[in-house]
C-alpha atoms as a PDB file:
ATOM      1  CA  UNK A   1       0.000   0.000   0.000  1.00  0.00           C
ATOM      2  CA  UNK A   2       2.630   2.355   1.161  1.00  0.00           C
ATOM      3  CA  UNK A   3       4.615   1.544  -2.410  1.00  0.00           C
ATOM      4  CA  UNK A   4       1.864   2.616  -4.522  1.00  0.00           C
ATOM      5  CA  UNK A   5       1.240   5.798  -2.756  1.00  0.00           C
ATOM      6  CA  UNK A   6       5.005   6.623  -2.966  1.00  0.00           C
ATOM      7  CA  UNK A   7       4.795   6.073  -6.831  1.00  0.00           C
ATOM      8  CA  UNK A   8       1.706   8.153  -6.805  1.00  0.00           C
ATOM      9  CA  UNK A   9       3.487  10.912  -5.355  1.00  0.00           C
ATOM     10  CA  UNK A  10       6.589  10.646  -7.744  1.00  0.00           C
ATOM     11  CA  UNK A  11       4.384  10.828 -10.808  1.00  0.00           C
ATOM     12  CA  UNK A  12       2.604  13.832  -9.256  1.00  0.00           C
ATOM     13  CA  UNK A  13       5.921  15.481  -8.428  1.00  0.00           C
ATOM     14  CA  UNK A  14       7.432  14.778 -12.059  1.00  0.00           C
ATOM     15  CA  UNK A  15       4.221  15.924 -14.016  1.00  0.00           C
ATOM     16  CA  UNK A  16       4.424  19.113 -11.610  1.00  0.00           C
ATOM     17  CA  UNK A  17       7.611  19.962 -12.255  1.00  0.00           C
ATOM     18  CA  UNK A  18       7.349  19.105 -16.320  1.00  0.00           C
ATOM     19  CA  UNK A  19       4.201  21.515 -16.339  1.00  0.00           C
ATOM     20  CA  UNK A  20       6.643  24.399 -14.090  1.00  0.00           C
ATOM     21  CA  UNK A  21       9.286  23.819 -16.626  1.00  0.00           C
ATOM     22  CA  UNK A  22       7.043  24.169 -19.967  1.00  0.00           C
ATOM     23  CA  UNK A  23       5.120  27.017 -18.679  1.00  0.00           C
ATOM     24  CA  UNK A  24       8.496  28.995 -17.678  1.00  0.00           C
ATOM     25  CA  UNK A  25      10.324  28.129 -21.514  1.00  0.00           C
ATOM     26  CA  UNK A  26       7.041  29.522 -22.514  1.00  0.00           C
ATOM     27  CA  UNK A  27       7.065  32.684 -20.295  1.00  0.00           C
ATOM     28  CA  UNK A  28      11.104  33.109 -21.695  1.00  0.00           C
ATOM     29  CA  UNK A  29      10.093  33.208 -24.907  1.00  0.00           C
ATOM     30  CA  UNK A  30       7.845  35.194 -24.592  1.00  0.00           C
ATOM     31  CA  UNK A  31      10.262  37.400 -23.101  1.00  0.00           C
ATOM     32  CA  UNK A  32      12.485  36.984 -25.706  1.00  0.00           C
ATOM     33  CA  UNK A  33       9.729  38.047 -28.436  1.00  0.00           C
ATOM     34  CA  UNK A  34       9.565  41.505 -26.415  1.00  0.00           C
ATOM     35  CA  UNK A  35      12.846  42.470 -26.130  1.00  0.00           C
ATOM     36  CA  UNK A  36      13.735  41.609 -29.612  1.00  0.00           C
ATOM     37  CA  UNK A  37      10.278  43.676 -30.547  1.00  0.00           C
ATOM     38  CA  UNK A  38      11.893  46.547 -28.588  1.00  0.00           C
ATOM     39  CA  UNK A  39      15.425  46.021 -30.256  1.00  0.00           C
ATOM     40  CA  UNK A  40      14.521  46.687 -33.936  1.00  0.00           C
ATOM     41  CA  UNK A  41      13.696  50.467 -33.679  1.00  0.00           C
ATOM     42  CA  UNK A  42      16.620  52.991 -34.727  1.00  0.00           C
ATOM     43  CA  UNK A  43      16.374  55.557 -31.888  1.00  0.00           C
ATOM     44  CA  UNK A  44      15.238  52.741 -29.529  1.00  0.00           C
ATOM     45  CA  UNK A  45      18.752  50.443 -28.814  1.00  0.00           C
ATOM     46  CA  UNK A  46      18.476  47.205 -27.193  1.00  0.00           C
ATOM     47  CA  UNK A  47      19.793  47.944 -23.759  1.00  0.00           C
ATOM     48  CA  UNK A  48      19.210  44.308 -22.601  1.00  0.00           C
ATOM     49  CA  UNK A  49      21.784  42.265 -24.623  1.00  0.00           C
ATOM     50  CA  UNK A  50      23.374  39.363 -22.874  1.00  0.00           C
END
């Protein structure tokens, strides 16, 4: 009993973490898709370059 609650919990934990990871590549791009918006006027310079 205490086995299959244990796997439970480890496939809750790993789907958890796989949604947190998707959702925060997302939210980077994103990001990314702004800044680069921002960086293609002529009297607006990307300050933000890495």
């Amino acid at each position: 009993m205490s086995m299959s609650r244990l796997m439970i919990l480890f496939l809750m934990l790993g789907s958890f973490a796989l949604m947190f990871s998707i959702v925060v590549r997302a939210s980077d791009q994103m990001n990314q898709r702004i800044v680069s918006s921002k960086c293609t006027g002529v009297l607006m310079p990307c300050l933000s370059k890495r």
